[in-house]
PDB file of N, CA and C in Angstrom:
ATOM      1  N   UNK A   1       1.915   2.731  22.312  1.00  0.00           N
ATOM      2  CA  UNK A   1       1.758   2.441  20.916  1.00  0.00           C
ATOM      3  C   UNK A   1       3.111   2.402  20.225  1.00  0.00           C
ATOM      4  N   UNK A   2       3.522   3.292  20.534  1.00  0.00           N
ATOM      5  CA  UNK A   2       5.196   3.641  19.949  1.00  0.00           C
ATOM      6  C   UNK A   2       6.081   2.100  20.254  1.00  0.00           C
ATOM      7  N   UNK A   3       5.811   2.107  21.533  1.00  0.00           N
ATOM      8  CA  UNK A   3       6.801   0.476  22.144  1.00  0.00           C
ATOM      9  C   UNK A   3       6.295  -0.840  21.234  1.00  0.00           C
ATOM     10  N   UNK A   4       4.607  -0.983  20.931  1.00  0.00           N
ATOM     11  CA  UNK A   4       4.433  -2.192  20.258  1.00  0.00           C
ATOM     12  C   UNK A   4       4.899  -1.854  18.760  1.00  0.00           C
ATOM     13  N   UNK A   5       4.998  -0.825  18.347  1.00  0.00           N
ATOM     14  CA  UNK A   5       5.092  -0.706  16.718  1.00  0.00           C
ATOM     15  C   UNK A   5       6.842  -0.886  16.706  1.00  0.00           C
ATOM     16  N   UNK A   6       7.598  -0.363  16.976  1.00  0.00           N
ATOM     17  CA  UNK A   6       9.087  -0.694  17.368  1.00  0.00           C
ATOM     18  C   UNK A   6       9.128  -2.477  17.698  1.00  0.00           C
ATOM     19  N   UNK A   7       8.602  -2.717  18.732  1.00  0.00           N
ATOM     20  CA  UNK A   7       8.553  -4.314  18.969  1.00  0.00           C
ATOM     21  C   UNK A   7       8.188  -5.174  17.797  1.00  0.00           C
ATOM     22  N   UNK A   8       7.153  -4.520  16.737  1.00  0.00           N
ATOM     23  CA  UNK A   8       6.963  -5.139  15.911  1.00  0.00           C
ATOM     24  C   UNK A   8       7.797  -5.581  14.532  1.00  0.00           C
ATOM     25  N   UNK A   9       8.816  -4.378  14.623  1.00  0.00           N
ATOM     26  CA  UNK A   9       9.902  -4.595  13.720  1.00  0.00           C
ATOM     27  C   UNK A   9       9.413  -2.695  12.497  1.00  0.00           C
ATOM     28  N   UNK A  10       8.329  -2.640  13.040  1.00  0.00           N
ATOM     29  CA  UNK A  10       7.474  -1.356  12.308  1.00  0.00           C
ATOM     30  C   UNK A  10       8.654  -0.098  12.399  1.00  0.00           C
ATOM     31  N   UNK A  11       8.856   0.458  11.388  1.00  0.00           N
ATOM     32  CA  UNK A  11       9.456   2.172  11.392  1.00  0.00           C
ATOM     33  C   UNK A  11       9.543   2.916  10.504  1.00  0.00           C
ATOM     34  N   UNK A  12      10.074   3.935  10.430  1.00  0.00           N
ATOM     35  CA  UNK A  12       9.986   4.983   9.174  1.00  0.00           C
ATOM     36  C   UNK A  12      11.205   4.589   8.767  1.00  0.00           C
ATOM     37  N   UNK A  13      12.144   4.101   9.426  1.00  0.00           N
ATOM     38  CA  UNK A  13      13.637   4.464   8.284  1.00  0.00           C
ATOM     39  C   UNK A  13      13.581   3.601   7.233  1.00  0.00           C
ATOM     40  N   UNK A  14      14.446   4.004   6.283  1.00  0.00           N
ATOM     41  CA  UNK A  14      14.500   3.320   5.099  1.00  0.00           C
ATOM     42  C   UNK A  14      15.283   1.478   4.810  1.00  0.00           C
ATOM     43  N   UNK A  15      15.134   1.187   4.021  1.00  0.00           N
ATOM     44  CA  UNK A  15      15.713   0.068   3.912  1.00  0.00           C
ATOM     45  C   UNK A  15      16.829  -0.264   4.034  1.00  0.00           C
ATOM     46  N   UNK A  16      18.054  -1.182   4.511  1.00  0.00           N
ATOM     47  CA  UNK A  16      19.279  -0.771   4.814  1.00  0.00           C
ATOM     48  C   UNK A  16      19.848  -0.743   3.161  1.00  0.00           C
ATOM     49  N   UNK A  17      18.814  -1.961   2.318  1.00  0.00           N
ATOM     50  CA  UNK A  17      19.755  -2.656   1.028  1.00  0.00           C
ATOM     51  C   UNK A  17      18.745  -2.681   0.158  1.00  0.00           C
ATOM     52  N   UNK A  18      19.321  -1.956  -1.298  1.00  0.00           N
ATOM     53  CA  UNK A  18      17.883  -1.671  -2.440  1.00  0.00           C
ATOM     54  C   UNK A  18      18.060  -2.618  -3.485  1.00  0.00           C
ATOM     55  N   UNK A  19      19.450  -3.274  -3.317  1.00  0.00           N
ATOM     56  CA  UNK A  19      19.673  -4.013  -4.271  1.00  0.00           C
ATOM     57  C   UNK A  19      19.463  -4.828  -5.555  1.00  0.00           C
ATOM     58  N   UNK A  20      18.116  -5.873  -3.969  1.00  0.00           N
ATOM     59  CA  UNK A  20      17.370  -7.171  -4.792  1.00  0.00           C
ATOM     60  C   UNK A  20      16.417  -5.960  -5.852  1.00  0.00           C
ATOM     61  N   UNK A  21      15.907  -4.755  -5.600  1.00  0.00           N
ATOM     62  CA  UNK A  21      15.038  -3.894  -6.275  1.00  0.00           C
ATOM     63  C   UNK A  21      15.218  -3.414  -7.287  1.00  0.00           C
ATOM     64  N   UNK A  22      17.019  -2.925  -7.225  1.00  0.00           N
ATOM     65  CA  UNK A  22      17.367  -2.301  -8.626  1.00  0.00           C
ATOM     66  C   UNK A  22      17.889  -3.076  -9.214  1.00  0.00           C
ATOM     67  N   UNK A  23      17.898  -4.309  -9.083  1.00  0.00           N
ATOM     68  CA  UNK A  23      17.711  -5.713 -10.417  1.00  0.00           C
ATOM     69  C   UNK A  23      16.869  -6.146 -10.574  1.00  0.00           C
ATOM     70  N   UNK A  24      15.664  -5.404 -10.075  1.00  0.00           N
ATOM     71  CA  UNK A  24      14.774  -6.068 -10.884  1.00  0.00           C
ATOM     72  C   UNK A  24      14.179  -5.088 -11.562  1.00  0.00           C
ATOM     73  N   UNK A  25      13.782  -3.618 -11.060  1.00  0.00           N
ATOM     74  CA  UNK A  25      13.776  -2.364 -11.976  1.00  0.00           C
ATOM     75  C   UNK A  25      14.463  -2.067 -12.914  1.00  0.00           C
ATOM     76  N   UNK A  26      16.173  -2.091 -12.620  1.00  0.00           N
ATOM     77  CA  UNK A  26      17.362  -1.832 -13.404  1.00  0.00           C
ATOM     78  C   UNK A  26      17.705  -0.503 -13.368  1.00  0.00           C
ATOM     79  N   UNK A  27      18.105   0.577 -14.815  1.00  0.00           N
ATOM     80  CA  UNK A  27      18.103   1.520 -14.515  1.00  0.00           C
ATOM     81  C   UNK A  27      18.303   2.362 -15.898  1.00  0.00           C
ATOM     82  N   UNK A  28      17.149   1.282 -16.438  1.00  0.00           N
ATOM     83  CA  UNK A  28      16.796   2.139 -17.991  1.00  0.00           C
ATOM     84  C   UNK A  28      16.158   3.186 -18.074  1.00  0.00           C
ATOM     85  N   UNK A  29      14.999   3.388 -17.223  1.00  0.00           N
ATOM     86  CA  UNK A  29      14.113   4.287 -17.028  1.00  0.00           C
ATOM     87  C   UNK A  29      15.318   5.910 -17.053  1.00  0.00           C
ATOM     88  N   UNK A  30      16.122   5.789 -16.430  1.00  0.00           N
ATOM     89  CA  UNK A  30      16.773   6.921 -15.984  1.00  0.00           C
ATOM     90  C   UNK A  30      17.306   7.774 -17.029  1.00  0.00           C
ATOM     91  N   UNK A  31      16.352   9.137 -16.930  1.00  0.00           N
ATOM     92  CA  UNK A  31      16.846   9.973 -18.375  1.00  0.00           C
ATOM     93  C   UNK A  31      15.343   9.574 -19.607  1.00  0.00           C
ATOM     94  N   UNK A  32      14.803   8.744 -19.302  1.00  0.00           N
ATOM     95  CA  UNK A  32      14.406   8.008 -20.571  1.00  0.00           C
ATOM     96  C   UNK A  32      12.334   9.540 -20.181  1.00  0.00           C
ATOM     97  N   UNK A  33      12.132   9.960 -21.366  1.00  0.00           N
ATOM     98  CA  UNK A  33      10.855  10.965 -21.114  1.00  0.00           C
ATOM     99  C   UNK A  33       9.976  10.266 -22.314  1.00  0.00           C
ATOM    100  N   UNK A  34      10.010   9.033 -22.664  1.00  0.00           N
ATOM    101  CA  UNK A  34       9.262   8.475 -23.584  1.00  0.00           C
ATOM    102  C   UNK A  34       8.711   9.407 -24.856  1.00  0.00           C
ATOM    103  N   UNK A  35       9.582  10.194 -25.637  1.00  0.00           N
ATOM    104  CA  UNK A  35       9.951  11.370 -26.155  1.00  0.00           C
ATOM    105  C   UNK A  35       9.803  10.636 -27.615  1.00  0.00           C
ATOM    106  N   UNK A  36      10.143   9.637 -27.918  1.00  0.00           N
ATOM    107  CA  UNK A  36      10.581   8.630 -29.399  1.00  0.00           C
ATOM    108  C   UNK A  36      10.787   6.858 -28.819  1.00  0.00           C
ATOM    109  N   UNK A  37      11.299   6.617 -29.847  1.00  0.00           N
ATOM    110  CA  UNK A  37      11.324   4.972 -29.888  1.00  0.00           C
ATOM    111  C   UNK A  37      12.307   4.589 -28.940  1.00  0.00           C
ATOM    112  N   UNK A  38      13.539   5.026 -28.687  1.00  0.00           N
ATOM    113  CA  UNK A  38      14.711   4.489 -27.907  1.00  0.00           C
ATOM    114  C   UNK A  38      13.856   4.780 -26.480  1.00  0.00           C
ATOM    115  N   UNK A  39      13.607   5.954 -26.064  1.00  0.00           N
ATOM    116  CA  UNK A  39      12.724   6.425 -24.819  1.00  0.00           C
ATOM    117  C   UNK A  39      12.019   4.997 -24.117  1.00  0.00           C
ATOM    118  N   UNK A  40      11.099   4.722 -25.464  1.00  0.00           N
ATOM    119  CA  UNK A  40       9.862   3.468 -25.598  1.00  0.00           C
ATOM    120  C   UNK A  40      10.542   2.702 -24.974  1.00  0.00           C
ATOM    121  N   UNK A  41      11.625   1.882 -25.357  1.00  0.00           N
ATOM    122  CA  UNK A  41      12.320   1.052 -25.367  1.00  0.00           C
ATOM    123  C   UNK A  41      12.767   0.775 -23.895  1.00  0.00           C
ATOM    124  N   UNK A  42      13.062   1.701 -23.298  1.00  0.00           N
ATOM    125  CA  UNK A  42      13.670   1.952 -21.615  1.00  0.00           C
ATOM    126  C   UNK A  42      13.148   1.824 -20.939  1.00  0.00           C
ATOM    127  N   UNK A  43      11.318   2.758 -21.475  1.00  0.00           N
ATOM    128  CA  UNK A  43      10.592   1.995 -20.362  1.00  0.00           C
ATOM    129  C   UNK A  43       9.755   0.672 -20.686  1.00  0.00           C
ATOM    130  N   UNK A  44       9.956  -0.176 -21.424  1.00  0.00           N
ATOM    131  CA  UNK A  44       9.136  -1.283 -22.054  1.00  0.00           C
ATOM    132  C   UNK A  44      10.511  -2.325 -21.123  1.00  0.00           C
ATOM    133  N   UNK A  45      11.720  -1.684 -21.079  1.00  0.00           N
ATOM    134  CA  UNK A  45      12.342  -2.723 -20.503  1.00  0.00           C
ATOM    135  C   UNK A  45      12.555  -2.712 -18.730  1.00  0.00           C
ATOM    136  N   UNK A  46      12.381  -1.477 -18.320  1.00  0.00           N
ATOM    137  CA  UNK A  46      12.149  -1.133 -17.182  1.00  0.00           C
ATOM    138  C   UNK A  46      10.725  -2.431 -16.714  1.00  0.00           C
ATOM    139  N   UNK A  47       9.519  -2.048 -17.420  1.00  0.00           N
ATOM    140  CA  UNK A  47       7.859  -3.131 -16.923  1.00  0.00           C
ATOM    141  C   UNK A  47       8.601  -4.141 -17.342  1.00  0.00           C
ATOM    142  N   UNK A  48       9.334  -4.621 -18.102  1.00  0.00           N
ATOM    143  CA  UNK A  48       9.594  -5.877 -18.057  1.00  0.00           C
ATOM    144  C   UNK A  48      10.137  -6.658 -16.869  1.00  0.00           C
ATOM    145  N   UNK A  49      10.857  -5.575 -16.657  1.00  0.00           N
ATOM    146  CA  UNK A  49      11.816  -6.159 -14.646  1.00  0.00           C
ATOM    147  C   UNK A  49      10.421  -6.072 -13.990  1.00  0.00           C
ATOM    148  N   UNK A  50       9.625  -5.353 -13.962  1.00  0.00           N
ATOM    149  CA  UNK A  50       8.931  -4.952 -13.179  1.00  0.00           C
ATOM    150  C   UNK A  50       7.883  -6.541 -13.022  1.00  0.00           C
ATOM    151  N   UNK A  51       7.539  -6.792 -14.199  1.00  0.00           N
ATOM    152  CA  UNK A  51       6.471  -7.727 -14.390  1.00  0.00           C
ATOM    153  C   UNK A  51       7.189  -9.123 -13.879  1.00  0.00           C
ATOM    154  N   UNK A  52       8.293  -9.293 -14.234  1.00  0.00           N
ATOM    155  CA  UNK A  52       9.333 -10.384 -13.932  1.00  0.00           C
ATOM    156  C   UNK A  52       9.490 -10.589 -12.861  1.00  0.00           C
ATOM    157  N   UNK A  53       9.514  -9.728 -11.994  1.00  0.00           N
ATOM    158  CA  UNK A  53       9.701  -9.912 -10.824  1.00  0.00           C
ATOM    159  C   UNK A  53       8.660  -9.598  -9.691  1.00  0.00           C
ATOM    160  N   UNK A  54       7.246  -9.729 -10.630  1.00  0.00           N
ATOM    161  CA  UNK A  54       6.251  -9.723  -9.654  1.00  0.00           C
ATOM    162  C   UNK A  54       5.815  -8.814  -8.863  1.00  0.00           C
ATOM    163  N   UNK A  55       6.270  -7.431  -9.568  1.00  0.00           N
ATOM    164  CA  UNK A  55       5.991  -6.174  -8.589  1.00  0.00           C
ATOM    165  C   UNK A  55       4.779  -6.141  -8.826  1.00  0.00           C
ATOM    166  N   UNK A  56       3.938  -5.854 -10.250  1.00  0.00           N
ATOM    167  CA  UNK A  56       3.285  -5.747 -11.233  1.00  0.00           C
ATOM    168  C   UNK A  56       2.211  -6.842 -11.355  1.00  0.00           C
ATOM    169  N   UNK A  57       1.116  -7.238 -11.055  1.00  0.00           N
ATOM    170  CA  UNK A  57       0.615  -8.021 -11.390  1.00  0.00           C
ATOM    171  C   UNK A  57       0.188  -8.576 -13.454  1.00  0.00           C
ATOM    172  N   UNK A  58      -0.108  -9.723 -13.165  1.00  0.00           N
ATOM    173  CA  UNK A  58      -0.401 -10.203 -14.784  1.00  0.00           C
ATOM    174  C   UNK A  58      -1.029  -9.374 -15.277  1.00  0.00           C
ATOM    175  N   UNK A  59      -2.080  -8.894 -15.025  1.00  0.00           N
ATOM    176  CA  UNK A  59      -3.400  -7.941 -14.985  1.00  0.00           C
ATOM    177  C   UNK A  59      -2.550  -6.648 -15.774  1.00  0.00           C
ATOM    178  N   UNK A  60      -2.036  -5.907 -14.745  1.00  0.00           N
ATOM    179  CA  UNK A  60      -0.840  -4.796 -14.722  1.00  0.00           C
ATOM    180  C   UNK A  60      -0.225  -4.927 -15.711  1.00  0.00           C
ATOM    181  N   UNK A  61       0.421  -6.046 -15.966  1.00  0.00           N
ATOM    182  CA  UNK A  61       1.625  -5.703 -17.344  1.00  0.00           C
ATOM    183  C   UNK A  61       0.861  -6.002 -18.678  1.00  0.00           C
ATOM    184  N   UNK A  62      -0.133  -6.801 -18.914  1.00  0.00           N
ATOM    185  CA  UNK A  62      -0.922  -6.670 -19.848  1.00  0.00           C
ATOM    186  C   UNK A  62      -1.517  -6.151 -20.534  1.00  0.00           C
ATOM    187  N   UNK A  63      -2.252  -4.815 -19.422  1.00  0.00           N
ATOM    188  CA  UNK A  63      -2.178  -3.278 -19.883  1.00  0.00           C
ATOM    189  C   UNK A  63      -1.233  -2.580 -20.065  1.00  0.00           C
ATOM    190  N   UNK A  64       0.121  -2.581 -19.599  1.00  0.00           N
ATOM    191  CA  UNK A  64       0.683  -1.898 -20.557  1.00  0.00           C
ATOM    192  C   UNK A  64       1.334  -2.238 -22.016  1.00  0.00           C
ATOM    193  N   UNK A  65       1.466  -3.680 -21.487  1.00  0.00           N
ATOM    194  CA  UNK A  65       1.319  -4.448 -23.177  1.00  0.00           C
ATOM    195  C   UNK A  65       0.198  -3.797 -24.243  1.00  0.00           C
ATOM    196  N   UNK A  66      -0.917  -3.707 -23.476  1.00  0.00           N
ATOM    197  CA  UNK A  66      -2.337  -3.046 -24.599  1.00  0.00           C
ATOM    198  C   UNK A  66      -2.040  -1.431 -24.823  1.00  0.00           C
ATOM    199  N   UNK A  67      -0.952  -0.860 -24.100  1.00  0.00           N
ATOM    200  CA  UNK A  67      -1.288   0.749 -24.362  1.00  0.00           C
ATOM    201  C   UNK A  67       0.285   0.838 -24.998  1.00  0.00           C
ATOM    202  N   UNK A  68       1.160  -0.319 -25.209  1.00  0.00           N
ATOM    203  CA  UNK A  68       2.380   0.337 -26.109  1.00  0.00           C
ATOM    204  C   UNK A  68       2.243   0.912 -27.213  1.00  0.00           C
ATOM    205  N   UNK A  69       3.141   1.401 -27.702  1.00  0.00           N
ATOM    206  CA  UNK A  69       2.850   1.694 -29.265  1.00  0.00           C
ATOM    207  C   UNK A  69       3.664   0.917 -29.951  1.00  0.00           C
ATOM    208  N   UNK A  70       2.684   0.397 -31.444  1.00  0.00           N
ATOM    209  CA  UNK A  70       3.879  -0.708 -31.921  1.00  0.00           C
ATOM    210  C   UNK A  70       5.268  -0.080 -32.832  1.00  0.00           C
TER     211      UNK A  70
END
């Protein structure tokens, strides 16, 4: 089992490169405890990478479009 999952390209280690990921996440979120408006703001722009880049389905970012605060 071990030999076909290896053959398959399958493993635990991590990714070599996070790159393409943290441009599309970014790195507003970081620090940000949605505490007040600037908070809001970090993570509204954080789902925005998120939705942009298709992590997130339409569905997905729509609700959190419906649960922001204006």
């Amino acid at each position: 089992m071990t030999v076909a999952l290896t053959a398959a390209g399958c493993g635990i280690s991590g990714p070599v490169d996070v790159t393409g990921l943290r441009r599309v996440v970014g790195t507003d979120l970081v620090g940000a405890r949605g505490a007040n408006p600037a908070d809001q703001r970090k993570i509204d722009r954080t789902v925005v990478g998120l939705c942009a880049g298709k992590v997130w389905t339409d569905a997905e970012c729509r609700r959190h479009g419906e649960m922001a605060v204006p």
